[in-house]
PDB file of N, CA and C in Angstrom:
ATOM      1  N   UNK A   1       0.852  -1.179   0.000  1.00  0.00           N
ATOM      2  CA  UNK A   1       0.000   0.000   0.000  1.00  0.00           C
ATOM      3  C   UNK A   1       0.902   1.247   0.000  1.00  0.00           C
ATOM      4  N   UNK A   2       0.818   2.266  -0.706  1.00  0.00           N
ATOM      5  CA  UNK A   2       1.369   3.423  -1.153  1.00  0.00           C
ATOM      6  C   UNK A   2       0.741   4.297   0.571  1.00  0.00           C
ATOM      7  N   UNK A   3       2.695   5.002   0.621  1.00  0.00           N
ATOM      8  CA  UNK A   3       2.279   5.852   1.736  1.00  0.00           C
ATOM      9  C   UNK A   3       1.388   7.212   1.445  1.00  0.00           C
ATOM     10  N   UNK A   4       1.339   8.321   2.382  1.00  0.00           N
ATOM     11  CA  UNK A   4       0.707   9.510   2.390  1.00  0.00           C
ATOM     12  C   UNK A   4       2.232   9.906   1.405  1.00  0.00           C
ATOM     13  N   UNK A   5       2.886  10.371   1.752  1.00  0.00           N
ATOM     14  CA  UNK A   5       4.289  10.633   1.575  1.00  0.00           C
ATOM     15  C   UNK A   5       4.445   9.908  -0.256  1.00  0.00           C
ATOM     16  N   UNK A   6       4.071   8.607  -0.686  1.00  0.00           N
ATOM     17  CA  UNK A   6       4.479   8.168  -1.887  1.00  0.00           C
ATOM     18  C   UNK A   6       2.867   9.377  -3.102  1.00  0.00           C
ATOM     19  N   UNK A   7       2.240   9.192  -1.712  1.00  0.00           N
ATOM     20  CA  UNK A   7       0.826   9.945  -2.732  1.00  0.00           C
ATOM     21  C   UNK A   7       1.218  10.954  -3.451  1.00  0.00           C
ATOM     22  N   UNK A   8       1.662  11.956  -2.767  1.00  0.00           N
ATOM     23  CA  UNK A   8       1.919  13.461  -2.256  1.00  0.00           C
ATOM     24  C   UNK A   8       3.272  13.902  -3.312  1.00  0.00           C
ATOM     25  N   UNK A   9       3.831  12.662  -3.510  1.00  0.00           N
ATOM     26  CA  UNK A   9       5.299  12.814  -4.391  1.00  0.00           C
ATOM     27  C   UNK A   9       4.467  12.531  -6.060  1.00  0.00           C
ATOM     28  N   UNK A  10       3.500  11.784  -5.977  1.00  0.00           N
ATOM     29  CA  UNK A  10       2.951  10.845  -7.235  1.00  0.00           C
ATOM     30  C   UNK A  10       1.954  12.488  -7.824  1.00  0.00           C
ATOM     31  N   UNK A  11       1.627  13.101  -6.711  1.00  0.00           N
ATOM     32  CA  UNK A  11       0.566  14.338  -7.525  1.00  0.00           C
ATOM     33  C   UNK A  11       1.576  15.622  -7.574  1.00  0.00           C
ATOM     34  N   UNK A  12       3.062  15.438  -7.102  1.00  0.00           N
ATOM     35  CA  UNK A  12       4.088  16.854  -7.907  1.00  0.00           C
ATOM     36  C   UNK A  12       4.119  16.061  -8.610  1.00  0.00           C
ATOM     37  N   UNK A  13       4.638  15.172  -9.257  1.00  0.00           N
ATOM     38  CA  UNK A  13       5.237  14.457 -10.144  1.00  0.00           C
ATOM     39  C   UNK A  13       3.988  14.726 -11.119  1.00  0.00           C
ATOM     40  N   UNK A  14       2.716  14.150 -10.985  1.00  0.00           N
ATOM     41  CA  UNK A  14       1.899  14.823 -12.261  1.00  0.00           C
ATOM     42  C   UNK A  14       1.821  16.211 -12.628  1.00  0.00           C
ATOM     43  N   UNK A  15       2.018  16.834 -11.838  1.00  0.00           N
ATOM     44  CA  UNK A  15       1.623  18.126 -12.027  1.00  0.00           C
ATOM     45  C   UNK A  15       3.145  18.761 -12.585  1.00  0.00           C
ATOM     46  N   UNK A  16       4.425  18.057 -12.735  1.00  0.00           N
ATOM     47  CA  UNK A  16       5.195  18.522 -13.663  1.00  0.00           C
ATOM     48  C   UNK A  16       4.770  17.936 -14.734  1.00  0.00           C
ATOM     49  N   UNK A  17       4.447  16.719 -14.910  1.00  0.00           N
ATOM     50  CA  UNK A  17       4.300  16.344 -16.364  1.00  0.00           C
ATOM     51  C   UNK A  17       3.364  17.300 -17.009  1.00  0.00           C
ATOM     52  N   UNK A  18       2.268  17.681 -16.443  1.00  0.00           N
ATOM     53  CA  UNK A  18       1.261  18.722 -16.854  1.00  0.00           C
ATOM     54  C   UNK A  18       1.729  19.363 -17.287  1.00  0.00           C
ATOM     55  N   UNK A  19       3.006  20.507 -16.449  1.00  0.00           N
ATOM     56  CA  UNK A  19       3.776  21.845 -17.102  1.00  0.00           C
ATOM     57  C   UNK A  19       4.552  21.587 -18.141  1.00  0.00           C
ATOM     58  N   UNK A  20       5.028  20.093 -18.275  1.00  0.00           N
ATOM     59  CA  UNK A  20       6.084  20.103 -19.464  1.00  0.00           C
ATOM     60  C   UNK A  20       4.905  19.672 -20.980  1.00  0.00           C
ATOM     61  N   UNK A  21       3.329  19.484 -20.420  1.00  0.00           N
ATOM     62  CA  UNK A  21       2.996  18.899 -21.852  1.00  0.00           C
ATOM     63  C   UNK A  21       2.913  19.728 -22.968  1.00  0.00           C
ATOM     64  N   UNK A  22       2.453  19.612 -24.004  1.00  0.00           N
ATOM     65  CA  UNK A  22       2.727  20.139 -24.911  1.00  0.00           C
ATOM     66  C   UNK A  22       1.169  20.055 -25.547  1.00  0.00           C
ATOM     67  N   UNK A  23       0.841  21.276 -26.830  1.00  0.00           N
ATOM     68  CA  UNK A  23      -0.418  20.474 -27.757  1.00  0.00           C
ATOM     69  C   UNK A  23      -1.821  20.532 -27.147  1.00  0.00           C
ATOM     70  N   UNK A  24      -2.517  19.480 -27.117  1.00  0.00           N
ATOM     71  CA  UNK A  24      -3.944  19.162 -27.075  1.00  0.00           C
ATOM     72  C   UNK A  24      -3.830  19.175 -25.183  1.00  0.00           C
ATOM     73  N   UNK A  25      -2.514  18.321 -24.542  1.00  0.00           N
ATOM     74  CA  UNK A  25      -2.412  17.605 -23.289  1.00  0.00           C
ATOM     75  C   UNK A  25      -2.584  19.230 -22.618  1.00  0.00           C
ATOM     76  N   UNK A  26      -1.940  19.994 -23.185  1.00  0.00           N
ATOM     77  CA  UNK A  26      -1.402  21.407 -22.384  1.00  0.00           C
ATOM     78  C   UNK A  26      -2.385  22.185 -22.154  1.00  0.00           C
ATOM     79  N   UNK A  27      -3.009  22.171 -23.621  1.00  0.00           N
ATOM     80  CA  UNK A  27      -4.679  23.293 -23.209  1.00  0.00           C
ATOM     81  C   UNK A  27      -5.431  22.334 -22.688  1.00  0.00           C
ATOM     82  N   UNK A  28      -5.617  21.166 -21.930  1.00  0.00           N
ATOM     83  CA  UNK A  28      -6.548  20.345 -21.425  1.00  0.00           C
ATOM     84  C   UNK A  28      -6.307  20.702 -19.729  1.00  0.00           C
ATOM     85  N   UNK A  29      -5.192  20.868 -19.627  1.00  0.00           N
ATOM     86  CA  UNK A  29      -4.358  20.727 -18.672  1.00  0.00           C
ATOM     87  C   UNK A  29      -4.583  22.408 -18.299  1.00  0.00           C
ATOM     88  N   UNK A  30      -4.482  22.991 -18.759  1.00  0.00           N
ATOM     89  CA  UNK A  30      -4.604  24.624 -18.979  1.00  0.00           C
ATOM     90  C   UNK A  30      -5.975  25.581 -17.701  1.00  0.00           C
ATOM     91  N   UNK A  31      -6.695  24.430 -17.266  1.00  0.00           N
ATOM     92  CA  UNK A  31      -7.840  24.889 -16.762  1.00  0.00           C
ATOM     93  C   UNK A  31      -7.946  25.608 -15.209  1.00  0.00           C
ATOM     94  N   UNK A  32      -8.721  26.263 -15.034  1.00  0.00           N
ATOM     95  CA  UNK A  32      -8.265  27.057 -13.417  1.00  0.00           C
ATOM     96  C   UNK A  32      -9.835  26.469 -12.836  1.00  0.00           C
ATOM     97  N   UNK A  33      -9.144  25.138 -12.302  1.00  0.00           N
ATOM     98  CA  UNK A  33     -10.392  24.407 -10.834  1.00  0.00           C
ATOM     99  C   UNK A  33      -9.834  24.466  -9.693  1.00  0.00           C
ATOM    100  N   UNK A  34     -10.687  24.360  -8.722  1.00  0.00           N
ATOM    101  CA  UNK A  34     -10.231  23.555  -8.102  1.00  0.00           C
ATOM    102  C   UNK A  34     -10.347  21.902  -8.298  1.00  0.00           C
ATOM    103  N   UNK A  35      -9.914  21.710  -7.234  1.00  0.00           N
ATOM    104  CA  UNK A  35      -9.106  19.982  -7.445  1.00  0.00           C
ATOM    105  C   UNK A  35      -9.462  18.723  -6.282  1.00  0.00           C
ATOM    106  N   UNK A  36      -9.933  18.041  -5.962  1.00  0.00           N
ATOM    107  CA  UNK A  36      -9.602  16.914  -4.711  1.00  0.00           C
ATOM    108  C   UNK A  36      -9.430  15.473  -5.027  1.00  0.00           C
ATOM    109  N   UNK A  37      -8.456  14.951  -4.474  1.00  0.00           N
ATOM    110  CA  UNK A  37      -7.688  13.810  -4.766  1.00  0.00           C
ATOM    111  C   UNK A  37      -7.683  12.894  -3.864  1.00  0.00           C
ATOM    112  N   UNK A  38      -9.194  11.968  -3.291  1.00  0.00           N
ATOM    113  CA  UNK A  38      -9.161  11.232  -2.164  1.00  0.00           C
ATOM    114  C   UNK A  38      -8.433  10.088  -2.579  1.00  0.00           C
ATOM    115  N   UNK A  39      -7.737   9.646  -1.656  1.00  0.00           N
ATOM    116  CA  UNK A  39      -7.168   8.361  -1.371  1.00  0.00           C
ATOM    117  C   UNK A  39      -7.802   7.330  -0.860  1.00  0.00           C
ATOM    118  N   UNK A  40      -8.546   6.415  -0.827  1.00  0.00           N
ATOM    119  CA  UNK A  40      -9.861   5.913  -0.357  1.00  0.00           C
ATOM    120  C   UNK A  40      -8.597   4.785   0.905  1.00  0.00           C
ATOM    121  N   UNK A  41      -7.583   4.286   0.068  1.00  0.00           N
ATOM    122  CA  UNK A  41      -7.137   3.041   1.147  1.00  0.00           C
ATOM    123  C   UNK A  41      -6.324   4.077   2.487  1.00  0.00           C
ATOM    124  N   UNK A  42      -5.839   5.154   2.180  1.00  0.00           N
ATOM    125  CA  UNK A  42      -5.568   5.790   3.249  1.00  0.00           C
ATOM    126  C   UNK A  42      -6.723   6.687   3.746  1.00  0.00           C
ATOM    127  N   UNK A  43      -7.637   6.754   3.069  1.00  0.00           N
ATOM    128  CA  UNK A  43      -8.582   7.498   3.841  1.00  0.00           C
ATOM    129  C   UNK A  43      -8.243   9.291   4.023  1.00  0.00           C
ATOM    130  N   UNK A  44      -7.432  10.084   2.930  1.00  0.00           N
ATOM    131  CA  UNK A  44      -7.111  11.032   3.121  1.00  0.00           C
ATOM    132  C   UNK A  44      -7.733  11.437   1.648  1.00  0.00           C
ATOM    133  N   UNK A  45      -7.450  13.043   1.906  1.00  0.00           N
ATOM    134  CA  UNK A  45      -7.696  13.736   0.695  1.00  0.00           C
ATOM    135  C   UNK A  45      -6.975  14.748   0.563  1.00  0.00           C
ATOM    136  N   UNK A  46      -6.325  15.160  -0.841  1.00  0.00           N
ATOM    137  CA  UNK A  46      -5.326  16.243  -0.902  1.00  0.00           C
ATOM    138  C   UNK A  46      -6.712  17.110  -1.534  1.00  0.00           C
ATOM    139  N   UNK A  47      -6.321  18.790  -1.230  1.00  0.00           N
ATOM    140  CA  UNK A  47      -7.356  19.375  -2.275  1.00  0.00           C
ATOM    141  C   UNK A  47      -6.366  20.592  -2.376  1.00  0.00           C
ATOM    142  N   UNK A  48      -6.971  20.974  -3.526  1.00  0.00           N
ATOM    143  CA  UNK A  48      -6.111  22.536  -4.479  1.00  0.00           C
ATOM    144  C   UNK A  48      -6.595  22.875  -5.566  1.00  0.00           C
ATOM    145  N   UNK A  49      -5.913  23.485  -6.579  1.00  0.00           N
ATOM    146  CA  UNK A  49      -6.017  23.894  -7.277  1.00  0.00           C
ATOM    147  C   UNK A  49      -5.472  23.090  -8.881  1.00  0.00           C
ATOM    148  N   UNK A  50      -5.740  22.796  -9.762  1.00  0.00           N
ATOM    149  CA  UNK A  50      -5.450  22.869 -11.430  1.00  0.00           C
ATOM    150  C   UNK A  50      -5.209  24.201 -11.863  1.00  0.00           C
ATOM    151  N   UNK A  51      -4.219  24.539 -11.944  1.00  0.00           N
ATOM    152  CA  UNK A  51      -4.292  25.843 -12.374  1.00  0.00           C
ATOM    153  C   UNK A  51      -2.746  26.301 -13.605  1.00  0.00           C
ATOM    154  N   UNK A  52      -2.909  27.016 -14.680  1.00  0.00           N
ATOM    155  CA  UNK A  52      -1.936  26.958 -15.595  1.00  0.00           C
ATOM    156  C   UNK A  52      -1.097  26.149 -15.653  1.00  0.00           C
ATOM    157  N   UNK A  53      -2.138  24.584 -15.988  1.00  0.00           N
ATOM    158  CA  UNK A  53      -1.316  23.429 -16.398  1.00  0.00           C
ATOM    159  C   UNK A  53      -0.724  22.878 -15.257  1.00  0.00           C
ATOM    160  N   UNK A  54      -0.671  23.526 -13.674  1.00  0.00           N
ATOM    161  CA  UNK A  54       0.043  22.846 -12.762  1.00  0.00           C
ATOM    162  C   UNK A  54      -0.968  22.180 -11.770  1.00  0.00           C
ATOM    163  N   UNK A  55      -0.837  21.438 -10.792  1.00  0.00           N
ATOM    164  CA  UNK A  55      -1.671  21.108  -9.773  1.00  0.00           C
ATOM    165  C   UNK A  55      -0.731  21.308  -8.547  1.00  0.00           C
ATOM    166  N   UNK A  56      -1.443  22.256  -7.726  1.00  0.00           N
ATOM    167  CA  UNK A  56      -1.254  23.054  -6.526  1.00  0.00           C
ATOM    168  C   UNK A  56      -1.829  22.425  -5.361  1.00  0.00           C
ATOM    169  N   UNK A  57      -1.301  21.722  -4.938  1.00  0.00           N
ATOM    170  CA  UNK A  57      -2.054  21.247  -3.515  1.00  0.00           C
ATOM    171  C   UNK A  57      -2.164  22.326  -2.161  1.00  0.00           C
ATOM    172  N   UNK A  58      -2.855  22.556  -1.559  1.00  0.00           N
ATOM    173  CA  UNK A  58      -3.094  23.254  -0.655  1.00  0.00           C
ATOM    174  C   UNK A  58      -3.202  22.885   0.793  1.00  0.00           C
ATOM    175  N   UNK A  59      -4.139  21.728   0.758  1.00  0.00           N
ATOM    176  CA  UNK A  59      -4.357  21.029   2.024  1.00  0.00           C
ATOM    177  C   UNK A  59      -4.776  19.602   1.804  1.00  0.00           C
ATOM    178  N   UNK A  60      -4.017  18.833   2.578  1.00  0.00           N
ATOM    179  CA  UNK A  60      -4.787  17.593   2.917  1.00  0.00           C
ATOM    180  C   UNK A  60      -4.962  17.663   4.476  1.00  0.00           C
ATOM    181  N   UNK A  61      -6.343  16.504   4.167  1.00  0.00           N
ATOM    182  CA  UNK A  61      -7.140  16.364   5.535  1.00  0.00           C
ATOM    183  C   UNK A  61      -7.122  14.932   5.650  1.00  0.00           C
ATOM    184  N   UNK A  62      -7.905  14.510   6.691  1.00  0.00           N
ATOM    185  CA  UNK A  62      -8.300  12.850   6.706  1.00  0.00           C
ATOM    186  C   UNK A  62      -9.792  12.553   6.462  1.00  0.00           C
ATOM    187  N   UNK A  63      -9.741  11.764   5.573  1.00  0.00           N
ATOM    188  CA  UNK A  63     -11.542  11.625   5.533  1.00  0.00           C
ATOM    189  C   UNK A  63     -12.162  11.808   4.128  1.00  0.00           C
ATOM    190  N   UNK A  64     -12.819  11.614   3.286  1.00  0.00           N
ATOM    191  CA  UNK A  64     -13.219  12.396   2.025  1.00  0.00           C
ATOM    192  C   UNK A  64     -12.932  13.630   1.955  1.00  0.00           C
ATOM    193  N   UNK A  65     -13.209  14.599   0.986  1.00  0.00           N
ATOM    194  CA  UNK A  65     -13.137  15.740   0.812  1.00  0.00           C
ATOM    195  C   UNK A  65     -14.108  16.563   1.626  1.00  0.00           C
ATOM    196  N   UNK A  66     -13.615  17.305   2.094  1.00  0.00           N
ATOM    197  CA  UNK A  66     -14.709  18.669   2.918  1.00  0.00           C
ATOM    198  C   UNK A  66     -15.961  19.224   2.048  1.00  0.00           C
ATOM    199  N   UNK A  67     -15.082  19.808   1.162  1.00  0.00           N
ATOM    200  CA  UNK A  67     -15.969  20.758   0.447  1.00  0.00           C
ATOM    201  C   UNK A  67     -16.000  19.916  -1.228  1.00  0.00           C
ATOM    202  N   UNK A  68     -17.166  20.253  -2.056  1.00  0.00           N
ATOM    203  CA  UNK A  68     -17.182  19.557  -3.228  1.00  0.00           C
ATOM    204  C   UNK A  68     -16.472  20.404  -4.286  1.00  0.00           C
ATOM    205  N   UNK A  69     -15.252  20.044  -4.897  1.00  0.00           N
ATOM    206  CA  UNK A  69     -14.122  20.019  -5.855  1.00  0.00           C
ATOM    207  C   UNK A  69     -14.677  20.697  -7.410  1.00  0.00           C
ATOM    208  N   UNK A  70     -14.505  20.948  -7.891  1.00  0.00           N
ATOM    209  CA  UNK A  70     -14.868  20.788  -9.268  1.00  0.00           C
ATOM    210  C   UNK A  70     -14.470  19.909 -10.124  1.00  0.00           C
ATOM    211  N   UNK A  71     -13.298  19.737  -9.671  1.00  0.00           N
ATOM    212  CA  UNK A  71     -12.872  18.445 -10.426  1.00  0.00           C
ATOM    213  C   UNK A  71     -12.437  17.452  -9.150  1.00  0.00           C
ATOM    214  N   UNK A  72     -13.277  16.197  -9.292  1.00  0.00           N
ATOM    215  CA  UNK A  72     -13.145  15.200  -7.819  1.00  0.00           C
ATOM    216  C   UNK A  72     -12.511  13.991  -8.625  1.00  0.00           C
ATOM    217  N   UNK A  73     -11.246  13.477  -7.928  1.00  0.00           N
ATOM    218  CA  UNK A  73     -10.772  12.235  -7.912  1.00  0.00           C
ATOM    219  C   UNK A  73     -10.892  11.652  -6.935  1.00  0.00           C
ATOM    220  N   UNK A  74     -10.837  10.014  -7.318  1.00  0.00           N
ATOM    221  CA  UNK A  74     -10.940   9.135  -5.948  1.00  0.00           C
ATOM    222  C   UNK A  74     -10.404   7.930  -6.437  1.00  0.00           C
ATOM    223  N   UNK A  75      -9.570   7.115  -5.762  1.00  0.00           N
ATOM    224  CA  UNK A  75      -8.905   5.930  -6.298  1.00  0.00           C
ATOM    225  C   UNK A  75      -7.749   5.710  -5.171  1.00  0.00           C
ATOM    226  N   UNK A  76      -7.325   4.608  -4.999  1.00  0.00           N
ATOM    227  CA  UNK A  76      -6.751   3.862  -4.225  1.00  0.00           C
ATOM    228  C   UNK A  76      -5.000   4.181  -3.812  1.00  0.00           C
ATOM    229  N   UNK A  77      -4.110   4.455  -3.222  1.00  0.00           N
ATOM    230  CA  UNK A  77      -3.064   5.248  -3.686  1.00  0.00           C
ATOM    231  C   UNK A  77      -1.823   4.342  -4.542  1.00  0.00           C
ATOM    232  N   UNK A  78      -2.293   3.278  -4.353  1.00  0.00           N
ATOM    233  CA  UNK A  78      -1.380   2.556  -5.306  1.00  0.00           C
ATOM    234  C   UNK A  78      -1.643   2.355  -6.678  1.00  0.00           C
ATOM    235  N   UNK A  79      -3.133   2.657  -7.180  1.00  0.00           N
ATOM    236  CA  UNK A  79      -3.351   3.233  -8.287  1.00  0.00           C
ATOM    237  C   UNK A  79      -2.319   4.298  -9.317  1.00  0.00           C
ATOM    238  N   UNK A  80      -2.918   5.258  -8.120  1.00  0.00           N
ATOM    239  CA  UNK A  80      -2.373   7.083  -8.366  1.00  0.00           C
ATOM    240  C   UNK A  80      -0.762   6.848  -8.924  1.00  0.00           C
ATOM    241  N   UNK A  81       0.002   5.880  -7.675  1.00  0.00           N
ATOM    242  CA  UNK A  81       1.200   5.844  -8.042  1.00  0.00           C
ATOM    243  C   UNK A  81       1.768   5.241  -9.467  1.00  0.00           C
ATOM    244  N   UNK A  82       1.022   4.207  -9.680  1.00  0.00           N
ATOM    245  CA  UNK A  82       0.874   3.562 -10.758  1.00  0.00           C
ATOM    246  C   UNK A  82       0.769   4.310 -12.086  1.00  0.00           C
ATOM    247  N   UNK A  83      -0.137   5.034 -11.972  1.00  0.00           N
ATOM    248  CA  UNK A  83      -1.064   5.812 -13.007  1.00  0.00           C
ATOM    249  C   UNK A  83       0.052   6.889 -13.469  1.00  0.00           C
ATOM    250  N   UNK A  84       0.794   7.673 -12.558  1.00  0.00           N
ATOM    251  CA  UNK A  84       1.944   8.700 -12.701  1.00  0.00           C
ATOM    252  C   UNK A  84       3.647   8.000 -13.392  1.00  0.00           C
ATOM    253  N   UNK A  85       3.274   6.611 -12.388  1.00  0.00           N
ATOM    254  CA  UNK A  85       4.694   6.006 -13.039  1.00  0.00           C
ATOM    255  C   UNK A  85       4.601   5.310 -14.517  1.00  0.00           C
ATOM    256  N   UNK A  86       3.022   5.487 -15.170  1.00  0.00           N
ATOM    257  CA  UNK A  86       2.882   5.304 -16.694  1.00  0.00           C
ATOM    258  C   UNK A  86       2.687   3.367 -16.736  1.00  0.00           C
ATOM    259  N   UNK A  87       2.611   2.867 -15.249  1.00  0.00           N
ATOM    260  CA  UNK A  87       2.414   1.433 -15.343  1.00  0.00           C
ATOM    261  C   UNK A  87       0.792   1.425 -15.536  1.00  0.00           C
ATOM    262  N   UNK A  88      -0.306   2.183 -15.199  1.00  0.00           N
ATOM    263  CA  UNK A  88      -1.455   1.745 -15.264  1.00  0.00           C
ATOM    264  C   UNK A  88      -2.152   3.008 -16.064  1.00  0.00           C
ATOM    265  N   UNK A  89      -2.831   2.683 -17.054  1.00  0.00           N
ATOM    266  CA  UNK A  89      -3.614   3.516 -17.978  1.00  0.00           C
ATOM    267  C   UNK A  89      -4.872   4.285 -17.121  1.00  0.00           C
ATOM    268  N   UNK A  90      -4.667   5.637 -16.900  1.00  0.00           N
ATOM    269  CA  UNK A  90      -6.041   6.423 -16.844  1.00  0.00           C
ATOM    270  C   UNK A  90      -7.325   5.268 -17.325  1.00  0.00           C
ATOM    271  N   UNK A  91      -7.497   5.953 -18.596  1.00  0.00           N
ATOM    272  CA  UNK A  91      -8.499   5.150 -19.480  1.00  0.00           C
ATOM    273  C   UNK A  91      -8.907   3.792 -18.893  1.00  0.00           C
ATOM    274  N   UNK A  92      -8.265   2.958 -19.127  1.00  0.00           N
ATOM    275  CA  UNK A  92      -8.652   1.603 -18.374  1.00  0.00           C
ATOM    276  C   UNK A  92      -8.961   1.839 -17.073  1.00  0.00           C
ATOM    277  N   UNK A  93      -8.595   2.372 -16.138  1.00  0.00           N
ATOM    278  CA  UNK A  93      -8.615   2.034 -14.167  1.00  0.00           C
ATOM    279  C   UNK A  93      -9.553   2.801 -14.184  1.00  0.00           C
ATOM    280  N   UNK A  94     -10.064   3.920 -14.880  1.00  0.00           N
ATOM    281  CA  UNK A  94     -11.346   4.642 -14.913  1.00  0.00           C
ATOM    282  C   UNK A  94     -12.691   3.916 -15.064  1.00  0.00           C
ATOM    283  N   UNK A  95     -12.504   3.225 -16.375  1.00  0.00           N
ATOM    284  CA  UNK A  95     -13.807   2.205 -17.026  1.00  0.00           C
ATOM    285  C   UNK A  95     -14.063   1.263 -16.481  1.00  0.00           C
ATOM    286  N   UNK A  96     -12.777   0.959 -15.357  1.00  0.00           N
ATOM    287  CA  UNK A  96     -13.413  -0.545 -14.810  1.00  0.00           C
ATOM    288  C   UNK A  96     -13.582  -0.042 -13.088  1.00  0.00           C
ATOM    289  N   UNK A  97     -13.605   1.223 -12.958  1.00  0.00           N
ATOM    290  CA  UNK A  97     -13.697   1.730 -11.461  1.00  0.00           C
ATOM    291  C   UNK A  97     -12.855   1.471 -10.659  1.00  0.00           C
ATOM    292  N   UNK A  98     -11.709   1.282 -10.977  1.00  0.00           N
ATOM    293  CA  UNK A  98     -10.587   1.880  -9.972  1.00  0.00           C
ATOM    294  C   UNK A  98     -10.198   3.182  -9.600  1.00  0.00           C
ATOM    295  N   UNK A  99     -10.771   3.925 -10.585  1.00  0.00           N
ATOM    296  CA  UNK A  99     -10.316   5.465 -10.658  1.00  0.00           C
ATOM    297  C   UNK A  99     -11.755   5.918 -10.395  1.00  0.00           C
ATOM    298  N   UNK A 100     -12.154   6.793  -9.831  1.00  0.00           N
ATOM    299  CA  UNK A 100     -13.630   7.915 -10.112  1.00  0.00           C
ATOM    300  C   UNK A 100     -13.181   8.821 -10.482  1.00  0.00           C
ATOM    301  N   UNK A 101     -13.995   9.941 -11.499  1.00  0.00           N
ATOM    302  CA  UNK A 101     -13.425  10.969 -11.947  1.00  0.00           C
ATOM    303  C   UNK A 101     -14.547  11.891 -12.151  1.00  0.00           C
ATOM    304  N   UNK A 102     -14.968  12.914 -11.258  1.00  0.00           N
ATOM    305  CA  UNK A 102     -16.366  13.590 -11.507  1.00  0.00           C
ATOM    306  C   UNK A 102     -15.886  15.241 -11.476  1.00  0.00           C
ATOM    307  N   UNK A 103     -16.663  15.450 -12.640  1.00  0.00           N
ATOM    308  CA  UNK A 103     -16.505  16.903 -13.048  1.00  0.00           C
ATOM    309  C   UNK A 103     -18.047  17.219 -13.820  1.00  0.00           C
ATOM    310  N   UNK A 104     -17.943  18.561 -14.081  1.00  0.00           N
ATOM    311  CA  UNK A 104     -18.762  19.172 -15.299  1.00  0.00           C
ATOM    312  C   UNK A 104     -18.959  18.270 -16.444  1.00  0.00           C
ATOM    313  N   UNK A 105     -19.758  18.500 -17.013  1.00  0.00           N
ATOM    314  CA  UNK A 105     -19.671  17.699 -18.444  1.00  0.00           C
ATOM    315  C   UNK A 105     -18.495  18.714 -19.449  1.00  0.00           C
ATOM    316  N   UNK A 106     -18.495  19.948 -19.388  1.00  0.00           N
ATOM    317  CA  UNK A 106     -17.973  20.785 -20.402  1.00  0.00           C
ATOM    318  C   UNK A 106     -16.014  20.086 -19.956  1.00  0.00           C
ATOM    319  N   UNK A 107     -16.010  20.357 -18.679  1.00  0.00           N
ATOM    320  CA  UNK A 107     -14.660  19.538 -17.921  1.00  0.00           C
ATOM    321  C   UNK A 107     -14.227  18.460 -18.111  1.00  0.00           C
ATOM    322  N   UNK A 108     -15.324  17.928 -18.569  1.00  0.00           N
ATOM    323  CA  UNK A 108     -15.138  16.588 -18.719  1.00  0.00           C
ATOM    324  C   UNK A 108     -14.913  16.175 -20.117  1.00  0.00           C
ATOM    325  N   UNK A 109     -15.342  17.000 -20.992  1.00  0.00           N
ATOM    326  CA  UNK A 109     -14.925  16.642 -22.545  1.00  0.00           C
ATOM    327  C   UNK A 109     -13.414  17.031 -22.451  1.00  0.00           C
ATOM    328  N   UNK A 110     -12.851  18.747 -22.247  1.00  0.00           N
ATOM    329  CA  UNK A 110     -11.422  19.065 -22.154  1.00  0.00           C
ATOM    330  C   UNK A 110     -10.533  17.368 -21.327  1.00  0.00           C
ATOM    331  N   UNK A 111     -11.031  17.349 -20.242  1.00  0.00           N
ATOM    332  CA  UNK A 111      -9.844  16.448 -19.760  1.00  0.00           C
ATOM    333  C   UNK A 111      -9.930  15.428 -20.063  1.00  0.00           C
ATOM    334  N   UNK A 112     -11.052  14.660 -21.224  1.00  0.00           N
ATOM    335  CA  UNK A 112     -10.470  13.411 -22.189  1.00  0.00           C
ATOM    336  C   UNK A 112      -9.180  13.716 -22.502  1.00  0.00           C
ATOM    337  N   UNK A 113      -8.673  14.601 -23.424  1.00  0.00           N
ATOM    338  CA  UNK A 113      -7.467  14.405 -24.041  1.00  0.00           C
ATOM    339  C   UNK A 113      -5.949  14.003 -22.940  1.00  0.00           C
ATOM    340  N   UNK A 114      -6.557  14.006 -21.284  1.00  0.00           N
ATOM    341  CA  UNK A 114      -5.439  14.107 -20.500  1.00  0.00           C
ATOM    342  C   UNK A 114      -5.600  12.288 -20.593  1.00  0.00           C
ATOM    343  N   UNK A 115      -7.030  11.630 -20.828  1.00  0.00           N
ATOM    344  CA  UNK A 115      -7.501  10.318 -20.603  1.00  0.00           C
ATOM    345  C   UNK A 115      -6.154   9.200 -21.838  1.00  0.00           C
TER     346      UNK A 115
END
């Protein structure tokens, strides 16, 4: 099981890949939300910001998310880690519910191209 500490390294680590993308990934990536990133097996949640392509964490708490996100993740942290280290596909861990991913619909078309 992925620590708080492996989580926390796994969402800078996306959020450079974000700043370095390029193209379709970059304006997808481009959006100013906020953000929450529960960890369901640790039972924590990071929340922040998406903002010019980066993801800004602000606070984590213990427990689901406080307040409702605009853009809400939820998935397991050995997922997350997975998912960043390019071993497990978005797309797939999404469709078969390892991943939750709830946004806007308009949010939700842009961040296919991140899918």
């Amino acid at each position: 099981m992925a620590t708080m500490e492996e989580c926390r390294d796994a969402l800078d680590r996306l959020s450079d890949n974000l700043a370095r993308a390029e193209g379709d990934v970059h304006a997808a990536a481009a959006l100013d939300r906020s953000l929450s990133c529960h960890i369901t097996d640790l039972d924590v949640t990071f929340a922040g910001r998406l903002q010019d392509g980066r993801i800004e964490v602000h606070d984590t708490a213990s427990g689901p998310p406080r307040e409702k996100a605009q853009i809400r993740l939820a998935m397991k942290g050995d997922d997350l880690v997975a998912m960043v280290a390019g071993e497990l596909n978005f797309a797939k861990a999404w469709a078969s519910g390892r991943v939750r991913l709830e946004a806007s619909f308009r949010d939700l078309l842009r961040l296919r191209t991140l899918l």
